[in-house]
N, C-alpha and C. Protein backbone atom coordinates (compact mmCIF):
# COMPACT_ATOMS: atom_id res chain seq x y z
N UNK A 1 130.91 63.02 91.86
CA UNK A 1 130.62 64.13 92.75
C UNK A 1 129.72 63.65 93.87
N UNK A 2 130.18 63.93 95.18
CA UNK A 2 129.16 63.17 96.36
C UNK A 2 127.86 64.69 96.39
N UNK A 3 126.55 64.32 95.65
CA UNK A 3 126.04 65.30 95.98
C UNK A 3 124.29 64.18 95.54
N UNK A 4 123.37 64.58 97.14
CA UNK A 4 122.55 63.56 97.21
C UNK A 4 120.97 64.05 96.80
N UNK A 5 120.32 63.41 96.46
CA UNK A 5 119.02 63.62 96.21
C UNK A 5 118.66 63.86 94.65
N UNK A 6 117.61 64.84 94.17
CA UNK A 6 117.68 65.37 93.08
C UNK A 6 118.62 66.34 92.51
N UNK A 7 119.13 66.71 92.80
CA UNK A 7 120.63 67.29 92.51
C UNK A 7 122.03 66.44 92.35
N UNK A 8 121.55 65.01 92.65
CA UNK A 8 122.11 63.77 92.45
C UNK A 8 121.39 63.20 91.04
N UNK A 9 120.00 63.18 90.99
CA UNK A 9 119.88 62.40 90.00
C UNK A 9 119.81 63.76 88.61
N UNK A 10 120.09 64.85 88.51
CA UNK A 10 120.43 65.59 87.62
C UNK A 10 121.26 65.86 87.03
N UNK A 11 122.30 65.81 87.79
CA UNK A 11 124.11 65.40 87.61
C UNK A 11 124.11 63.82 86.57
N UNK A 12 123.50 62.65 87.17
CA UNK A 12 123.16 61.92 86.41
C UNK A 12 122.80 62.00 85.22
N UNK A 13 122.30 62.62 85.00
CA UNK A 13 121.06 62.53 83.68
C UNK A 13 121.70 63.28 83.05
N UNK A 14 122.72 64.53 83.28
CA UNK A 14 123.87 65.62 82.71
C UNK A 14 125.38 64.69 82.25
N UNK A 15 125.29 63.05 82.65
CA UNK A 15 126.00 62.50 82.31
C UNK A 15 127.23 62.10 83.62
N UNK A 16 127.14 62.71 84.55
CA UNK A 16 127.64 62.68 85.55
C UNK A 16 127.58 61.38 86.92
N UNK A 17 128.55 61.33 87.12
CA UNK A 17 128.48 60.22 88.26
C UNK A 17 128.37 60.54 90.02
N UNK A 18 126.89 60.52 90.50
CA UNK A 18 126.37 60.91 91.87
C UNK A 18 126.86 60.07 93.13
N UNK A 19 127.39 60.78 93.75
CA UNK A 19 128.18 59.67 95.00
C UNK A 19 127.01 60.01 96.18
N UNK A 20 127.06 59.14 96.76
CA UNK A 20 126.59 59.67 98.22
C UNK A 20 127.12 59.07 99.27
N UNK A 21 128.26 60.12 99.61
CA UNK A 21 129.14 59.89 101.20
C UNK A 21 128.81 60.62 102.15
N UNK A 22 128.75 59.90 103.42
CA UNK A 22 128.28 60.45 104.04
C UNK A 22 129.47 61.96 104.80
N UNK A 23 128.61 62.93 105.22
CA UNK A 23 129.20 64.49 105.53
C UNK A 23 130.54 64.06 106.19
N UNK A 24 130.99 62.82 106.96
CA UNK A 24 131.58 62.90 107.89
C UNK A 24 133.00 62.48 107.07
N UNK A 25 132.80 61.57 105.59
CA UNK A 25 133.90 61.04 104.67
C UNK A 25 134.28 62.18 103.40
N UNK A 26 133.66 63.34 103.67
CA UNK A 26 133.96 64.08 102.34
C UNK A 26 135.12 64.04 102.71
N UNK A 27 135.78 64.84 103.57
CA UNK A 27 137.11 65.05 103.28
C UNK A 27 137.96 64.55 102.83
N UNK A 28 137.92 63.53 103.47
CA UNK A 28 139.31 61.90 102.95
C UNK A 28 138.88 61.60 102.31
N UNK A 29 137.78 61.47 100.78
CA UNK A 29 137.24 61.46 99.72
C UNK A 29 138.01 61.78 99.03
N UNK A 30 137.59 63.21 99.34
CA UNK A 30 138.13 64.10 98.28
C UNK A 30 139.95 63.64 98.00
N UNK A 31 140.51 64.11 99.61
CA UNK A 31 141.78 64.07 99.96
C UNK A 31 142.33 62.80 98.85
N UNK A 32 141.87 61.69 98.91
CA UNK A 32 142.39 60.49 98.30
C UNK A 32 141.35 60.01 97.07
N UNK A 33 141.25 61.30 96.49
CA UNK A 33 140.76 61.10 94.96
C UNK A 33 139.26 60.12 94.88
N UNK A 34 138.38 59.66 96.12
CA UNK A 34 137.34 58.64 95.62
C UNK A 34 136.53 59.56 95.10
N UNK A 35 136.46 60.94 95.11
CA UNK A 35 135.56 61.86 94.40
C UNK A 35 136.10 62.86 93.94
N UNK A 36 135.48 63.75 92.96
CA UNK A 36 136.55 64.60 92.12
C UNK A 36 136.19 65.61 92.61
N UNK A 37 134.49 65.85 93.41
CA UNK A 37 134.29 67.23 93.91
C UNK A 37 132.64 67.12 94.85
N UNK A 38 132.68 67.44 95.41
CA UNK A 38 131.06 67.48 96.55
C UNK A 38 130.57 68.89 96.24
N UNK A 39 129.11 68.84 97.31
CA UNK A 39 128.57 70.25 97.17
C UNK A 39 128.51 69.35 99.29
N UNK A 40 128.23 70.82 99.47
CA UNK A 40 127.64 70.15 100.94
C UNK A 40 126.73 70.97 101.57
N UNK A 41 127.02 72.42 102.32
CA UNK A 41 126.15 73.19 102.78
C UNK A 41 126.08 74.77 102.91
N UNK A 42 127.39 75.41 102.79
CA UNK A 42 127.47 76.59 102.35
C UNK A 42 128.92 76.97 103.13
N UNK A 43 129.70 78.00 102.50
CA UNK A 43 131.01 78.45 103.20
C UNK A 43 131.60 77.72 104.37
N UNK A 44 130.47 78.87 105.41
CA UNK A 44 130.92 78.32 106.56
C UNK A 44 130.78 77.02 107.39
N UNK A 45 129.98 76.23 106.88
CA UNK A 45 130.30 74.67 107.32
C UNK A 45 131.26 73.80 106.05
N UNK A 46 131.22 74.24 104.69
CA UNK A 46 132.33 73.68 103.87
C UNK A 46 133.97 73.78 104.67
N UNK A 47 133.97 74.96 105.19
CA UNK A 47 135.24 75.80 105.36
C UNK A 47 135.55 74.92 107.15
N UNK A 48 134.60 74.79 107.89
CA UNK A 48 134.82 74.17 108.70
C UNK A 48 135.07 72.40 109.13
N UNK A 49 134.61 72.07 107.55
CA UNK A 49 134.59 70.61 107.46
C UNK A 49 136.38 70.65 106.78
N UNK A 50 136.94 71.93 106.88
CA UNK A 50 138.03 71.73 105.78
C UNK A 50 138.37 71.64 104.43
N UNK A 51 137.12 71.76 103.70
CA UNK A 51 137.16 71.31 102.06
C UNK A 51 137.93 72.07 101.89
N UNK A 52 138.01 73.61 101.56
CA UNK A 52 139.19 74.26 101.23
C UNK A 52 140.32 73.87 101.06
N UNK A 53 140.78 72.79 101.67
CA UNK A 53 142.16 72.51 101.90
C UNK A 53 142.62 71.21 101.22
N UNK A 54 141.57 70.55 100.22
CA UNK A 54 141.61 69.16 99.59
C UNK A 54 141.28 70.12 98.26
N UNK A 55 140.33 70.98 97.88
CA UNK A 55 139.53 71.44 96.74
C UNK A 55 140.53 72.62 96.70
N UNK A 56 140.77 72.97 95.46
CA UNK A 56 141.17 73.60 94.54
C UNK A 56 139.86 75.37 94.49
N UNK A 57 139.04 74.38 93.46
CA UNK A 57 137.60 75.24 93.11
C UNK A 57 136.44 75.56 93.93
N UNK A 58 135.87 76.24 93.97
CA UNK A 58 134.69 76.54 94.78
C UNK A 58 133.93 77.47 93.69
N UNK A 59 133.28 76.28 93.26
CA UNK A 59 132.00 76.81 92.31
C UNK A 59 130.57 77.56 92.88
N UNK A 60 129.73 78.12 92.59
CA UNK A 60 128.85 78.86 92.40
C UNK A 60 128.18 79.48 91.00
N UNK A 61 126.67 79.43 91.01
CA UNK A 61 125.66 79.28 92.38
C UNK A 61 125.47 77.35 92.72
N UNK A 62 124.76 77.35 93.44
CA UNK A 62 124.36 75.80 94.58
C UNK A 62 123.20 75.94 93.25
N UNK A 63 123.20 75.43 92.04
CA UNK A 63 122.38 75.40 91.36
C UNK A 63 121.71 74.17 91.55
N UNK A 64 121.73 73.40 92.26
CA UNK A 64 120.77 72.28 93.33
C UNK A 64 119.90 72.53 94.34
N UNK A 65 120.47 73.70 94.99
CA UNK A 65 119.77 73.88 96.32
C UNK A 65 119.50 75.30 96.51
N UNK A 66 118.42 75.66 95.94
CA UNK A 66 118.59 77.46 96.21
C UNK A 66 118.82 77.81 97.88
N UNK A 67 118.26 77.33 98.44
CA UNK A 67 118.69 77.48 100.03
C UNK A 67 118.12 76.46 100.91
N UNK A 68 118.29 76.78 102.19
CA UNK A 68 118.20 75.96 103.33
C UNK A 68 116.52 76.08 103.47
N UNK A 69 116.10 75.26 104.42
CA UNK A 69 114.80 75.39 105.09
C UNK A 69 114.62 74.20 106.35
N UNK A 70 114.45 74.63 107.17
CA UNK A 70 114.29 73.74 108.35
C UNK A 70 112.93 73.17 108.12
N UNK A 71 112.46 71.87 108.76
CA UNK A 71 111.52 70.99 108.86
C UNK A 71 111.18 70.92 110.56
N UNK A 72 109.40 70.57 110.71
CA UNK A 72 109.96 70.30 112.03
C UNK A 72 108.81 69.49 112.24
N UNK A 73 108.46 68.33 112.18
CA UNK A 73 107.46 67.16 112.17
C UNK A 73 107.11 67.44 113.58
N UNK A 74 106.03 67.16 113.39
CA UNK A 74 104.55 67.33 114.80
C UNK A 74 103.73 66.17 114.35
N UNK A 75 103.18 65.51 115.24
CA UNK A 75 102.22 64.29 115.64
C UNK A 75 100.80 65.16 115.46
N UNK A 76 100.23 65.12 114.30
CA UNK A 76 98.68 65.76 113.70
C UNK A 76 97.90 65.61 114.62
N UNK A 77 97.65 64.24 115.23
CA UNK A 77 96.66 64.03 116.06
C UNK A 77 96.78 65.00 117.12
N UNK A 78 97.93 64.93 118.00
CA UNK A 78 98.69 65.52 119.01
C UNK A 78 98.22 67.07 118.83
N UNK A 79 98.91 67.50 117.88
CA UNK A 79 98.58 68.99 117.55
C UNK A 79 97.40 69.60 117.17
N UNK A 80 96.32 68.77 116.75
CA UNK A 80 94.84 68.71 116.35
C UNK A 80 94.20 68.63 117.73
N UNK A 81 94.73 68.41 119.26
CA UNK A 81 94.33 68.34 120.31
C UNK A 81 94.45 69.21 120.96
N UNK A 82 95.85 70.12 120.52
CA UNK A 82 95.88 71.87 121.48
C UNK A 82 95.27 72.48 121.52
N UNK A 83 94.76 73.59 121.92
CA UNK A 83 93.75 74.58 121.97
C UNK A 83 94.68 75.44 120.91
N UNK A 84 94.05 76.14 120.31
CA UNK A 84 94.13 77.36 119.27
C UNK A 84 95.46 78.35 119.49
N UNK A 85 95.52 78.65 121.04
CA UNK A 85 96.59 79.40 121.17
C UNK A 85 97.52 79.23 121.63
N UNK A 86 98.14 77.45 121.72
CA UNK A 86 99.03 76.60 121.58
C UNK A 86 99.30 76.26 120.29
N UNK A 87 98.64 76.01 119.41
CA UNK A 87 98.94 75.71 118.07
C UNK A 87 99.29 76.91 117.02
N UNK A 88 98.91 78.26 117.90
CA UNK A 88 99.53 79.36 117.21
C UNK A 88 101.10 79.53 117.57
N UNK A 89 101.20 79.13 119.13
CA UNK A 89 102.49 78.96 119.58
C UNK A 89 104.30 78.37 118.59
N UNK A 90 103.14 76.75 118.60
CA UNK A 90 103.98 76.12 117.87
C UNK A 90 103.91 76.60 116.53
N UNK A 91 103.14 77.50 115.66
CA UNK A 91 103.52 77.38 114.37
C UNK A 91 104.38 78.44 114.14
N UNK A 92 104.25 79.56 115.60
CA UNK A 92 105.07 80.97 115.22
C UNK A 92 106.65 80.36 115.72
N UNK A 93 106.52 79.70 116.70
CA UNK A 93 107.96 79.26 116.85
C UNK A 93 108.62 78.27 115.68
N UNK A 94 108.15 77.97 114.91
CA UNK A 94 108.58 76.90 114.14
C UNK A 94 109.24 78.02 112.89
N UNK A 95 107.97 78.92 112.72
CA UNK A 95 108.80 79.90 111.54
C UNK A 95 109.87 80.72 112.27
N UNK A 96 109.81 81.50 113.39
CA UNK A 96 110.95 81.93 113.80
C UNK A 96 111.85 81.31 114.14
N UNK A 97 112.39 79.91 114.25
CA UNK A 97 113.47 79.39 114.05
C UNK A 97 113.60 79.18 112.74
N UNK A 98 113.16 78.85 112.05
CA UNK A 98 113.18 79.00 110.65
C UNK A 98 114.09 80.03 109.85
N UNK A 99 113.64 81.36 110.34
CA UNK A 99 113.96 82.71 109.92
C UNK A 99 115.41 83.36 110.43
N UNK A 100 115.54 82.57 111.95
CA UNK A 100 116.38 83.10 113.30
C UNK A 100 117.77 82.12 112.01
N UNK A 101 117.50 80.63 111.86
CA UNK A 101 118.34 79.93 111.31
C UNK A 101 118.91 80.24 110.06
N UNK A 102 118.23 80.44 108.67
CA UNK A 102 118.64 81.42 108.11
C UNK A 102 119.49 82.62 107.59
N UNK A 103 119.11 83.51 108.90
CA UNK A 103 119.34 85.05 109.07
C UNK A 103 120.89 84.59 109.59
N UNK A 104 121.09 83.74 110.71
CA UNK A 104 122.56 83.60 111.15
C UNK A 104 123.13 82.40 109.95
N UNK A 105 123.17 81.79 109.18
CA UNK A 105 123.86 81.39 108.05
C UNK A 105 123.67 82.15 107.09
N UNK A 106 122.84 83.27 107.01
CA UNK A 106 123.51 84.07 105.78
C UNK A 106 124.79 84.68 106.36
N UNK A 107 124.33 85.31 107.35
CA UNK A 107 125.68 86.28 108.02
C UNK A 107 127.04 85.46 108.19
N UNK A 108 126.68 83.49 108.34
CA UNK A 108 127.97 82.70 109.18
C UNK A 108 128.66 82.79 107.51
N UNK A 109 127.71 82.61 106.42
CA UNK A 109 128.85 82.29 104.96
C UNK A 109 128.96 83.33 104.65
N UNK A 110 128.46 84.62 104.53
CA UNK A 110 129.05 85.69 103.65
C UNK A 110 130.55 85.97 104.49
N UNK A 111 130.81 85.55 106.06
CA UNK A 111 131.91 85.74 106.69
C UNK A 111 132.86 84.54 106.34
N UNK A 112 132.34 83.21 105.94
CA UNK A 112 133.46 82.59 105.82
C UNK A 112 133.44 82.66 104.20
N UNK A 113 133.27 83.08 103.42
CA UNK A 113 133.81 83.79 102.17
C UNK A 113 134.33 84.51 102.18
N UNK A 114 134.27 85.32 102.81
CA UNK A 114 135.05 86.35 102.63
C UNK A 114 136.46 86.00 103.30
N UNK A 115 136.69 85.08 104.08
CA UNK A 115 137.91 84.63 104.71
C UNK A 115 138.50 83.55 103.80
N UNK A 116 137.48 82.94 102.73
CA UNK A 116 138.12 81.81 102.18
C UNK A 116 138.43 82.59 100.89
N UNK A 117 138.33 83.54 100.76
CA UNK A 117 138.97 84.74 99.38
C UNK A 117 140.19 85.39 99.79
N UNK A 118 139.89 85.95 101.26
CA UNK A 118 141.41 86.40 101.72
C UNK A 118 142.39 85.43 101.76
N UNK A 119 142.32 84.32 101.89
CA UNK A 119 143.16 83.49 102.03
C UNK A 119 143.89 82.85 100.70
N UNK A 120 143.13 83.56 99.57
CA UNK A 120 143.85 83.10 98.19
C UNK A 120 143.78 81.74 97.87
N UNK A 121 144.19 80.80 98.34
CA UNK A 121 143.95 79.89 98.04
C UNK A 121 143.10 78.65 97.07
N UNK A 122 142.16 79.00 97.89
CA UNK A 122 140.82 78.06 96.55
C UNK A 122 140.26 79.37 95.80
N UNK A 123 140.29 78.85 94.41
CA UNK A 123 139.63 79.93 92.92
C UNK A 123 138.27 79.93 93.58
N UNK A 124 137.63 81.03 93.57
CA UNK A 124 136.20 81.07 93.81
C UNK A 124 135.74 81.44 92.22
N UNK A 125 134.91 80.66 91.37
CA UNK A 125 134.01 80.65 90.15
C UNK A 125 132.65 80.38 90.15
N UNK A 126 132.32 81.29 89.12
CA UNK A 126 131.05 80.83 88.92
C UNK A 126 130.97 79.65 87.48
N UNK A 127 129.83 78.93 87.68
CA UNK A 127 129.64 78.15 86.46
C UNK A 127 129.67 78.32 85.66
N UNK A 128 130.03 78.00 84.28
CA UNK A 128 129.81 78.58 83.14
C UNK A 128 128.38 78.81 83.00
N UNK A 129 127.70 79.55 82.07
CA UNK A 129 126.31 79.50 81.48
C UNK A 129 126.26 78.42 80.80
N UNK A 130 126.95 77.77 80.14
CA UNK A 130 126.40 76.86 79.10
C UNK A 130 126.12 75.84 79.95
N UNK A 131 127.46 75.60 81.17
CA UNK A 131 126.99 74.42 82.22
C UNK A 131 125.54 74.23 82.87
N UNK A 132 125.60 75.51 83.64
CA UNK A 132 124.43 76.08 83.97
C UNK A 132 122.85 75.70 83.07
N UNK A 133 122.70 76.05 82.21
CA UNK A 133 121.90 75.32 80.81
C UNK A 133 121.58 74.45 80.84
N UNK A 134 122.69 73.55 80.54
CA UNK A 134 122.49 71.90 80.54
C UNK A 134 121.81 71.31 81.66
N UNK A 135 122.50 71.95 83.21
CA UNK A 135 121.79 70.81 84.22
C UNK A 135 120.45 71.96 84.28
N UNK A 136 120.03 73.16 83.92
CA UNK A 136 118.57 73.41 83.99
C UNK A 136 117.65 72.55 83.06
N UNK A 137 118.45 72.40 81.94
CA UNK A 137 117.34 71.52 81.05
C UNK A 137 117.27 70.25 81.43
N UNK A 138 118.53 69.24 82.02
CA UNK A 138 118.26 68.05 82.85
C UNK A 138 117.47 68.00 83.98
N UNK A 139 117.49 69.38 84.61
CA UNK A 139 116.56 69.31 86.28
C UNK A 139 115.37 69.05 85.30
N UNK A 140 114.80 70.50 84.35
CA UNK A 140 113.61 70.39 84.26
C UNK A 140 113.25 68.64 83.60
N UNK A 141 113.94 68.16 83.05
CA UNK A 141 113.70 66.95 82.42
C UNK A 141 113.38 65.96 83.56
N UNK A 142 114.42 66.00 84.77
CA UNK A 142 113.98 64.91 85.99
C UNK A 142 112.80 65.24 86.18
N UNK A 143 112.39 66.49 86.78
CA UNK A 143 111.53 67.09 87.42
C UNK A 143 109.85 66.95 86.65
N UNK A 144 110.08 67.07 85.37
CA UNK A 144 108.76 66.48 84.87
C UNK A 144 108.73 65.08 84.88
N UNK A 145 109.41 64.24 84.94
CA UNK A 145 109.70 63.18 84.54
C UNK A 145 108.65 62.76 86.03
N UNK A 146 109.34 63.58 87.10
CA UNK A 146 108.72 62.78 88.11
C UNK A 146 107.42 63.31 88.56
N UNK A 147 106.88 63.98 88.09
CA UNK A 147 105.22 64.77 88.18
C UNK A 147 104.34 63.79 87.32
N UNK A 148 104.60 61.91 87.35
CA UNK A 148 104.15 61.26 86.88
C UNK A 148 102.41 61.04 87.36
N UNK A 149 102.61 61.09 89.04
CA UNK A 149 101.48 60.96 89.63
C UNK A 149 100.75 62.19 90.09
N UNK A 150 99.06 62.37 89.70
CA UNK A 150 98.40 63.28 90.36
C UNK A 150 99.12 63.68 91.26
N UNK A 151 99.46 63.47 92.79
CA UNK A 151 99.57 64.36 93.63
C UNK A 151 101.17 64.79 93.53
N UNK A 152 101.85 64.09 92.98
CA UNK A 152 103.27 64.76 92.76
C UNK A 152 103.29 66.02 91.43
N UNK A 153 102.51 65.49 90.63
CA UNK A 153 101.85 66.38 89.30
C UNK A 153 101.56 67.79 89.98
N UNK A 154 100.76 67.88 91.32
CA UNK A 154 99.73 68.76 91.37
C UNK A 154 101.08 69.81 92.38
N UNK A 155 101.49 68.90 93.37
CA UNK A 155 102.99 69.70 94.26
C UNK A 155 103.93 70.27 93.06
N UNK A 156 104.03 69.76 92.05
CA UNK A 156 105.20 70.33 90.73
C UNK A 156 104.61 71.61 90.44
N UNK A 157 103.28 71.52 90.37
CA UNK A 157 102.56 72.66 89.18
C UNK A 157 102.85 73.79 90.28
N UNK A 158 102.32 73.46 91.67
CA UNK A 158 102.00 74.25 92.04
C UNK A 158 103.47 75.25 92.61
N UNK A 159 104.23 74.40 92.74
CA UNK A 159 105.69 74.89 93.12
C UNK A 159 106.43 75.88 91.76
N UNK A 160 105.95 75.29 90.62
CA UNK A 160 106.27 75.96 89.15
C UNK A 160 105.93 77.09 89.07
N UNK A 161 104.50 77.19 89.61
CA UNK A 161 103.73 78.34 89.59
C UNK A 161 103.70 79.74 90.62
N UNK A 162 104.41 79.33 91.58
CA UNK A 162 104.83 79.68 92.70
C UNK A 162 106.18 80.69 91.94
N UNK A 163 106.72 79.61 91.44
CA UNK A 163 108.47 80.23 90.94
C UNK A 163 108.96 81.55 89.98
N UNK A 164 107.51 81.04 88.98
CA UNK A 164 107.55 81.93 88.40
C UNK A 164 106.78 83.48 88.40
N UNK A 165 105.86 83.57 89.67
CA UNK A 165 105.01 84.59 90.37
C UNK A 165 106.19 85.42 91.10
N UNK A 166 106.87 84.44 91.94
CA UNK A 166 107.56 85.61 92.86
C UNK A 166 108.81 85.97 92.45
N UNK A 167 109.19 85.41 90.95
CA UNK A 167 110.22 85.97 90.04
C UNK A 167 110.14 87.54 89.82
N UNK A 168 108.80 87.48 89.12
CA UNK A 168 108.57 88.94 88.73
C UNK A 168 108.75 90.00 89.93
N UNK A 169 108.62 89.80 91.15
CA UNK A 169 108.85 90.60 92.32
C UNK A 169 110.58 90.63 92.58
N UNK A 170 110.81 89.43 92.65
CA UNK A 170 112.29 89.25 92.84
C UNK A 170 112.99 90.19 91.85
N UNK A 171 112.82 90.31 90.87
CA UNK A 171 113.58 90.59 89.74
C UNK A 171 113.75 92.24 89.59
N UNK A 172 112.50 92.60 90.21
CA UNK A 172 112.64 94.47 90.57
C UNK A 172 112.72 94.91 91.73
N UNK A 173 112.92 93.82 92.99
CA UNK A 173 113.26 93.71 94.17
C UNK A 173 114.34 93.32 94.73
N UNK A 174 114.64 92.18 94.75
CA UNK A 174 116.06 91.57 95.20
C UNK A 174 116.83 91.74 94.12
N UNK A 175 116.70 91.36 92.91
CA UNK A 175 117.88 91.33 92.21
C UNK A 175 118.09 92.81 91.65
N UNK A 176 117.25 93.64 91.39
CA UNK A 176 117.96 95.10 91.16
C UNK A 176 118.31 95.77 91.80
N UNK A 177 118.27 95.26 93.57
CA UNK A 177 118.89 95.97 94.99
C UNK A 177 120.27 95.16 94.80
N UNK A 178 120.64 93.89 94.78
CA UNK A 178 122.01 93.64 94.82
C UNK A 178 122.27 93.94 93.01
N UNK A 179 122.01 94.51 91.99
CA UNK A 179 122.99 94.92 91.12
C UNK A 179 123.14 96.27 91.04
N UNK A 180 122.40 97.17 91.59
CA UNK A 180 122.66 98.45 92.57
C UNK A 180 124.10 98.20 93.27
């Protein structure tokens, strides 16, 4: 499966074999069997790269990647030199593209799903649970595995701790509005 990073080395550890091709070879990959299946970025850039049309299946959830997030590296020194209401500038623009980016890929895949369902073609599934299971107990297994060092230790805890705080909100918020 061409799928890169820690969601690569979990697949691994689930017994699985991690490819990493680059976005531009999935297709003719797939097309000529060097991989049995990718993940890449959601509907509407899958659907525009063509996978649909080599792939069969289209699994769900992206149990690798809960979602997107943009990055946007700044020079510390540089930015430690603006005045206050330049550096408010750059940090509000950084989250509103953030949010702006987002907001238009939720809207670009729930539209190309819904076109890659009308079209019959590729099975849309979800994972089994038991699958599901296995690579949670392999993530969590990488994932401690690599909280070897203090400061990676301390980014794990604190991301853990994070996950399971805004669960409890999620869970009588988002998730009982979409099973409404």
């Amino acid at each position: 499966m061409r799928i890169p990073g820690l969601g690569g080395e979990v697949l691994s550890a689930a017994g699985g074999k991690a490819e990493l091709t680059p976005g531009g070879e999935i297709y003719t990959s797939l097309e000529r069997g060097r991989i049995d299946a990718t993940e890449f970025i959601g509907p509407f850039h899958d659907t525009k790269l063509g996978l649909h049309k080599v792939a069969d299946y289209y699994y769900y959830p992206g149990w690798h990647e809960p979602g997107s997030t943009l990055e946007m590296m700044v020079n510390k020194a540089a930015y430690d030199e603006l005045p206050a209401d330049l550096q408010a500038i750059v940090t509000a623009a950084a989250a509103r593209s953030n949010m702006l980016l987002l907001s238009r890929m939720d809207a670009a895949n729930s539209t190309a799903l819904v076109e890659l369902r009308a079209a019959g073609k590729t099975k849309i599934l979800p994972f089994p649970e038991d699958v599901l299971s296995g690579l949670r107990k392999h993530a969590t297994e990488v994932l401690d595995g690599m909280a070897g060092d203090p400061f990676t230790k301390r980014v794990y805890e604190s991301y853990r701790a994070f996950r399971e705080n805004i669960s409890v909100w999620s869970k009588v918020s988002e998730q009982a509005y979409y099973d409404l």
